[in-house]
PDB file of N, CA and C in Angstrom:
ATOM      1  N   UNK A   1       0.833  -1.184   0.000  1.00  0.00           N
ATOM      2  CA  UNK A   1       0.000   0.000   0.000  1.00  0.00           C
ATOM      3  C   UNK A   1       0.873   1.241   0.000  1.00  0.00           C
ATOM      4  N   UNK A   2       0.930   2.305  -1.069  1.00  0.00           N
ATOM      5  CA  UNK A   2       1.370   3.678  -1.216  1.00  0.00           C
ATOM      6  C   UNK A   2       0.782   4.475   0.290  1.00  0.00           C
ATOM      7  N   UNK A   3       1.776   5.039   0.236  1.00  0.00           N
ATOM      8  CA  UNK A   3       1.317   6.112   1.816  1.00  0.00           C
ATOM      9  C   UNK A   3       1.024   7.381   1.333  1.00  0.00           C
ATOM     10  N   UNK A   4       0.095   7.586   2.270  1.00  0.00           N
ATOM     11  CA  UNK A   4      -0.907   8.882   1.757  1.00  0.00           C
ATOM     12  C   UNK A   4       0.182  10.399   1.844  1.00  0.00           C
ATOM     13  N   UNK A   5       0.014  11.167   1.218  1.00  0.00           N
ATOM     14  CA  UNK A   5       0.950  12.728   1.573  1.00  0.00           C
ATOM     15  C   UNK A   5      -0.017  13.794   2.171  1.00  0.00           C
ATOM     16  N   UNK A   6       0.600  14.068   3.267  1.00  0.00           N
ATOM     17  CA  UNK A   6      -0.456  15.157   4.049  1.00  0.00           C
ATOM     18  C   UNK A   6       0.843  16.405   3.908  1.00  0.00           C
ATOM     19  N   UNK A   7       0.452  17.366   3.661  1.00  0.00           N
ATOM     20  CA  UNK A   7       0.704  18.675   3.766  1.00  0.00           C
ATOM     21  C   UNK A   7       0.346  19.482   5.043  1.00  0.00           C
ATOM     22  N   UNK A   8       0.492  19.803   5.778  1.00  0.00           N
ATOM     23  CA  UNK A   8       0.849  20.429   6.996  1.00  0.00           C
ATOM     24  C   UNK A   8       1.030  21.794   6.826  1.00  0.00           C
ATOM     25  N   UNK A   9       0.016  22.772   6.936  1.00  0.00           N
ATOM     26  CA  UNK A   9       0.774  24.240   6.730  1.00  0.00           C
ATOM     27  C   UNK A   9       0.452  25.032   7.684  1.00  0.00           C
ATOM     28  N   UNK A  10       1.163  25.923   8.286  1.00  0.00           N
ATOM     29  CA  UNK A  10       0.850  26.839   8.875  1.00  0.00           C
ATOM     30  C   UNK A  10       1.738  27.920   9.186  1.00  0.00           C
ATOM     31  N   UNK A  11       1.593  29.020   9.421  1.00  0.00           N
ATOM     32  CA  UNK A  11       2.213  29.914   9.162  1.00  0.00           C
ATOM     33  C   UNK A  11       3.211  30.552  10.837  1.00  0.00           C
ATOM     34  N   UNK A  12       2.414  29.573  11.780  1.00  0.00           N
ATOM     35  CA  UNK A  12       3.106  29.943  12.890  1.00  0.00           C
ATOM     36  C   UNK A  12       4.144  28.280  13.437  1.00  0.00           C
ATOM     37  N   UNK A  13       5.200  28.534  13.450  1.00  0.00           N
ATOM     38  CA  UNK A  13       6.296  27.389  13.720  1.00  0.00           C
ATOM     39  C   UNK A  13       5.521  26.371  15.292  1.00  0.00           C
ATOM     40  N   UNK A  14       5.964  27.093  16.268  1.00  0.00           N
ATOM     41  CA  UNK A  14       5.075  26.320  17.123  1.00  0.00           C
ATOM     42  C   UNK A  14       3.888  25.469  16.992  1.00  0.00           C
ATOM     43  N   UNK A  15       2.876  26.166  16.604  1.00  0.00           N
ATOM     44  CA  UNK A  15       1.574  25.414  15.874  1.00  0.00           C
ATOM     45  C   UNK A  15       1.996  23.932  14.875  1.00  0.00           C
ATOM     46  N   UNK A  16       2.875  24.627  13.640  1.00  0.00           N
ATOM     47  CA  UNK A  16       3.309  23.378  12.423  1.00  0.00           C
ATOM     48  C   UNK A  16       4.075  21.969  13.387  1.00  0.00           C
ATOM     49  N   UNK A  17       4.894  22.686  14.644  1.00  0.00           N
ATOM     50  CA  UNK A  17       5.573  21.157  15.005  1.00  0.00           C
ATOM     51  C   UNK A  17       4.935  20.772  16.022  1.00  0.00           C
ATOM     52  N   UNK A  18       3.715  21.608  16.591  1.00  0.00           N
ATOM     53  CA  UNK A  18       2.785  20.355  17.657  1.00  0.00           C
ATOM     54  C   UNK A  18       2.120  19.738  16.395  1.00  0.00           C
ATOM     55  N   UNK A  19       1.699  19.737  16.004  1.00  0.00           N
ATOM     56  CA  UNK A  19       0.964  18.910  14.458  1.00  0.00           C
ATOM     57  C   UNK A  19       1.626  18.089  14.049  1.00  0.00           C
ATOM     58  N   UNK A  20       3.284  18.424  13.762  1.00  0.00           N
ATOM     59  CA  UNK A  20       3.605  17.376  12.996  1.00  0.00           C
ATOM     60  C   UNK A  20       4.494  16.238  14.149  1.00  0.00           C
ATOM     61  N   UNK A  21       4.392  16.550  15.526  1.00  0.00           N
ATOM     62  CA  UNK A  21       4.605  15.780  16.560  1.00  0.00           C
ATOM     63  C   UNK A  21       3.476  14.838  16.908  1.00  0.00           C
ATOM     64  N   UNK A  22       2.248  15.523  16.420  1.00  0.00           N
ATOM     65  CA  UNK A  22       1.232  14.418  16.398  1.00  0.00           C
ATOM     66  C   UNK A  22       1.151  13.228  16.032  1.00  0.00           C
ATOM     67  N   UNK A  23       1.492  13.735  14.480  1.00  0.00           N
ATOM     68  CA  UNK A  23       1.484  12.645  13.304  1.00  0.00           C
ATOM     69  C   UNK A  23       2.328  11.576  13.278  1.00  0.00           C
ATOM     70  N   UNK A  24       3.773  12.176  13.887  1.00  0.00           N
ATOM     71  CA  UNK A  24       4.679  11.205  13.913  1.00  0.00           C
ATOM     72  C   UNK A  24       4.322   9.885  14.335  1.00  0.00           C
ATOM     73  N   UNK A  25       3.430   9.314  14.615  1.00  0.00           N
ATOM     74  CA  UNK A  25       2.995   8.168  14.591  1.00  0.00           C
ATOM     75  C   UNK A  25       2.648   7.122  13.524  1.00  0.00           C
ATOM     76  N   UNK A  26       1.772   8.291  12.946  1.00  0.00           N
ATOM     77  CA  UNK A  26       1.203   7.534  11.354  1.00  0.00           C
ATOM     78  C   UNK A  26       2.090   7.705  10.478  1.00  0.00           C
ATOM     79  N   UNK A  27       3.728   7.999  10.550  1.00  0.00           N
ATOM     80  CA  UNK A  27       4.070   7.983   9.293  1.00  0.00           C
ATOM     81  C   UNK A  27       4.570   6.700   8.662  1.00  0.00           C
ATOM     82  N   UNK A  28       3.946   5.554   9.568  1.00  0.00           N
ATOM     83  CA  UNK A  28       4.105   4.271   8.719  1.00  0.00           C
ATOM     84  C   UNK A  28       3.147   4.082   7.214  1.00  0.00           C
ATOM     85  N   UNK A  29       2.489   5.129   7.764  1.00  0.00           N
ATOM     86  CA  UNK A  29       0.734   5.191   6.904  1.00  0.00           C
ATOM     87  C   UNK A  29       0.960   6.598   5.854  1.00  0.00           C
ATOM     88  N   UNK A  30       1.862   7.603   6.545  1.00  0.00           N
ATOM     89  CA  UNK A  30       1.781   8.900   5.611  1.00  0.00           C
ATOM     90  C   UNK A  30       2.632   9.466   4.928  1.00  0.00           C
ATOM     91  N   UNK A  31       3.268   9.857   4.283  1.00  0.00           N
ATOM     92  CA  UNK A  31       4.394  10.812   4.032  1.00  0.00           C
ATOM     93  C   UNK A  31       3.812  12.207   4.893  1.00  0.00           C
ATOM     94  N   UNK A  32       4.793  12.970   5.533  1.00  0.00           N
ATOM     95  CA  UNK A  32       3.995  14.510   6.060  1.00  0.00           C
ATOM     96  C   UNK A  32       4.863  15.122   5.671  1.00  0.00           C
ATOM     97  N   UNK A  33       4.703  16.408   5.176  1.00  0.00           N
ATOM     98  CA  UNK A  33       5.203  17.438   4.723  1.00  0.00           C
ATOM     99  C   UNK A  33       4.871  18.880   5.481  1.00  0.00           C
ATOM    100  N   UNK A  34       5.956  19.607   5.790  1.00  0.00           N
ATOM    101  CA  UNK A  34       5.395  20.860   6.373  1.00  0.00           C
ATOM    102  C   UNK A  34       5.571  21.993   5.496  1.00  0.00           C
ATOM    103  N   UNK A  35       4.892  22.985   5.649  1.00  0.00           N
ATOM    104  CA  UNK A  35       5.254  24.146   4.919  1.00  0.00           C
ATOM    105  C   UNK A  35       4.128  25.474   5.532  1.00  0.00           C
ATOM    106  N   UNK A  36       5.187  26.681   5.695  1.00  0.00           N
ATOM    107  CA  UNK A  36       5.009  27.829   6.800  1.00  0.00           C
ATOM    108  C   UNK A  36       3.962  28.547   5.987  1.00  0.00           C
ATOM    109  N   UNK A  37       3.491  28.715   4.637  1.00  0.00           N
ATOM    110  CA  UNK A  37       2.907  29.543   3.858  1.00  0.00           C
ATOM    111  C   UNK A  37       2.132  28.952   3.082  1.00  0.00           C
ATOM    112  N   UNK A  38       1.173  29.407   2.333  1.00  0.00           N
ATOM    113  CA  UNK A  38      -0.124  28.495   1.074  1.00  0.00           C
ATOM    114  C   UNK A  38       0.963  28.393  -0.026  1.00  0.00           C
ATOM    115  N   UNK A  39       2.038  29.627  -0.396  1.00  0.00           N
ATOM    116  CA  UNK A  39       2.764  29.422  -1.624  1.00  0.00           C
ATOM    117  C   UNK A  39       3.828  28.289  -2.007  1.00  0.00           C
ATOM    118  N   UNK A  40       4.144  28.097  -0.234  1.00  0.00           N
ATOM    119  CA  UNK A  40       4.499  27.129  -0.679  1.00  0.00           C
ATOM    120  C   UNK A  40       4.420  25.949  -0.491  1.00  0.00           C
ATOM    121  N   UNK A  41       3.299  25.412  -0.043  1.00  0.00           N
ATOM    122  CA  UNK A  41       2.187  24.257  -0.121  1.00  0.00           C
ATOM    123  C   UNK A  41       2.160  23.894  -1.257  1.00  0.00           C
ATOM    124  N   UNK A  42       1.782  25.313  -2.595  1.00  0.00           N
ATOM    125  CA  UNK A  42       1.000  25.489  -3.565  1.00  0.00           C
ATOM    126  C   UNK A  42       2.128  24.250  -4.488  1.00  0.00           C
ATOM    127  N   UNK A  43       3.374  24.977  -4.249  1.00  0.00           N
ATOM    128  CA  UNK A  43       4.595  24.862  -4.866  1.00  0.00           C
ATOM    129  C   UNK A  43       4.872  22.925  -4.946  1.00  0.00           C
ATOM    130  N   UNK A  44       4.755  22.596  -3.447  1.00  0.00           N
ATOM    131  CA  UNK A  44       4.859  21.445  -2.973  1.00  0.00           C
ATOM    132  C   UNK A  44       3.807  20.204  -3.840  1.00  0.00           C
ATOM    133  N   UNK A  45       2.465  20.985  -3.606  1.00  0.00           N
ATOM    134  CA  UNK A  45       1.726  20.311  -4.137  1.00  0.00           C
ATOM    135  C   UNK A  45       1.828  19.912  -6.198  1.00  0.00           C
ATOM    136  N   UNK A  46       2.444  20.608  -6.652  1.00  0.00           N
ATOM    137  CA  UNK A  46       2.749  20.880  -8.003  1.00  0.00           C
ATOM    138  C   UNK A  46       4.016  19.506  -7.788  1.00  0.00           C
ATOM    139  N   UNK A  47       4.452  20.054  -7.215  1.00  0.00           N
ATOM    140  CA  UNK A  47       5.913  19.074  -7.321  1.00  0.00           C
ATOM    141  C   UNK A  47       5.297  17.518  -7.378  1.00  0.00           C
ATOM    142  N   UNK A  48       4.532  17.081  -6.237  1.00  0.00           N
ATOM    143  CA  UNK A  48       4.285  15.905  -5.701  1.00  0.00           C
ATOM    144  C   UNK A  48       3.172  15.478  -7.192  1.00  0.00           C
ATOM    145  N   UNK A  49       2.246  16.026  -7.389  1.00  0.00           N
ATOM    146  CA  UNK A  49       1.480  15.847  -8.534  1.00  0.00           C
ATOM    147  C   UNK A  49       2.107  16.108 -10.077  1.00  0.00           C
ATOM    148  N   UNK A  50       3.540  16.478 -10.020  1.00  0.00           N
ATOM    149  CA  UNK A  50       4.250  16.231 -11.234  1.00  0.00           C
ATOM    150  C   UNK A  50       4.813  14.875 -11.301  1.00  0.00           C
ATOM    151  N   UNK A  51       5.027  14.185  -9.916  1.00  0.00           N
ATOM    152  CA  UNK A  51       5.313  13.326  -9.917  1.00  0.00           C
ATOM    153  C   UNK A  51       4.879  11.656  -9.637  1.00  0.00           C
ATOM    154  N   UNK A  52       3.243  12.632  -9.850  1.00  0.00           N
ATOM    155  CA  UNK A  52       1.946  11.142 -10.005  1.00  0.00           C
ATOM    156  C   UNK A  52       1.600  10.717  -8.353  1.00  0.00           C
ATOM    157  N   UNK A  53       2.199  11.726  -7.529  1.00  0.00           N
ATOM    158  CA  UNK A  53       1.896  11.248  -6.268  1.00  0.00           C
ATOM    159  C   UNK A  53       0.015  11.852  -5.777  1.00  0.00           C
ATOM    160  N   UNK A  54      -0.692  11.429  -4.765  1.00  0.00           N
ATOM    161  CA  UNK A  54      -1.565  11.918  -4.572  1.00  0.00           C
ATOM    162  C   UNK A  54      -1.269  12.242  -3.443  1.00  0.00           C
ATOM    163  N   UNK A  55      -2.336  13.448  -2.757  1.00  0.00           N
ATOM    164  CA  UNK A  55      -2.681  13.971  -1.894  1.00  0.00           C
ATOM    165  C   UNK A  55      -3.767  14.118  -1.036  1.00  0.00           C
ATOM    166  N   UNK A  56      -3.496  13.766   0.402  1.00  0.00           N
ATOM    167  CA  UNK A  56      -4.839  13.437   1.462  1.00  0.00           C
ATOM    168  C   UNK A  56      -5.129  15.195   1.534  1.00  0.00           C
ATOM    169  N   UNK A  57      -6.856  15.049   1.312  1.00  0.00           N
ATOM    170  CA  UNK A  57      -6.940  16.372   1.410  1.00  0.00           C
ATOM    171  C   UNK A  57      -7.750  16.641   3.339  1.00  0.00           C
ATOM    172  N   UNK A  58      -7.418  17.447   3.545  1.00  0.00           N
ATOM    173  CA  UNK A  58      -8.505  18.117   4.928  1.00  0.00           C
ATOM    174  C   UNK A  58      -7.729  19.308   5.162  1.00  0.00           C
ATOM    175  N   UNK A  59      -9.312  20.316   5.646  1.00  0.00           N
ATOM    176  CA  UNK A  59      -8.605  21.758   5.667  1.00  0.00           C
ATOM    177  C   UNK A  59      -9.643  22.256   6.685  1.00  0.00           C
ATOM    178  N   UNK A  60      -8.665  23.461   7.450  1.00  0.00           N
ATOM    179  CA  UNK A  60      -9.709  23.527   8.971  1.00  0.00           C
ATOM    180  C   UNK A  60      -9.176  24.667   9.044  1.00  0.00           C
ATOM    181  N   UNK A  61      -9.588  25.857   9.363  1.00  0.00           N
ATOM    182  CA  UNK A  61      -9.413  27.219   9.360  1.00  0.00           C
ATOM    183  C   UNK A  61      -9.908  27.470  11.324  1.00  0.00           C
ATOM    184  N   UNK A  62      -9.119  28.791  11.780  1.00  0.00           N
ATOM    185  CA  UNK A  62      -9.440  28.705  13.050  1.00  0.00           C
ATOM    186  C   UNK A  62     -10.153  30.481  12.983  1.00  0.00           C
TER     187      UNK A  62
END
């Protein structure tokens, strides 16, 4: 089974590494990726989908 790619963004550092301290569990299950800004999410996401990978989507605004 391919592991899912989650993108991780946020613009405040503290916030991005309690999140991605979360995850560290599932990354038998995920690839995680962080990134501080949407541009370069945007960027990330281009890359990964140039390269036939897919992307787990969920999005939560505070």
């Amino acid at each position: 089974m391919e592991k899912l790619n989650v993108i991780c963004v946020d613009d405040q550092r503290e916030v991005l590494s309690a999140v991605l301290k979360d995850l560290a569990p599932l990354t038998q299950w995920l690839n995680v990726e962080d990134c501080e800004s949407a541009d370069e999410a945007l960027d990330l996401m281009d890359e990964l989908d140039a390269e036939g990978e897919f992307i787990a989507w969920w999005y939560q605004t505070t």
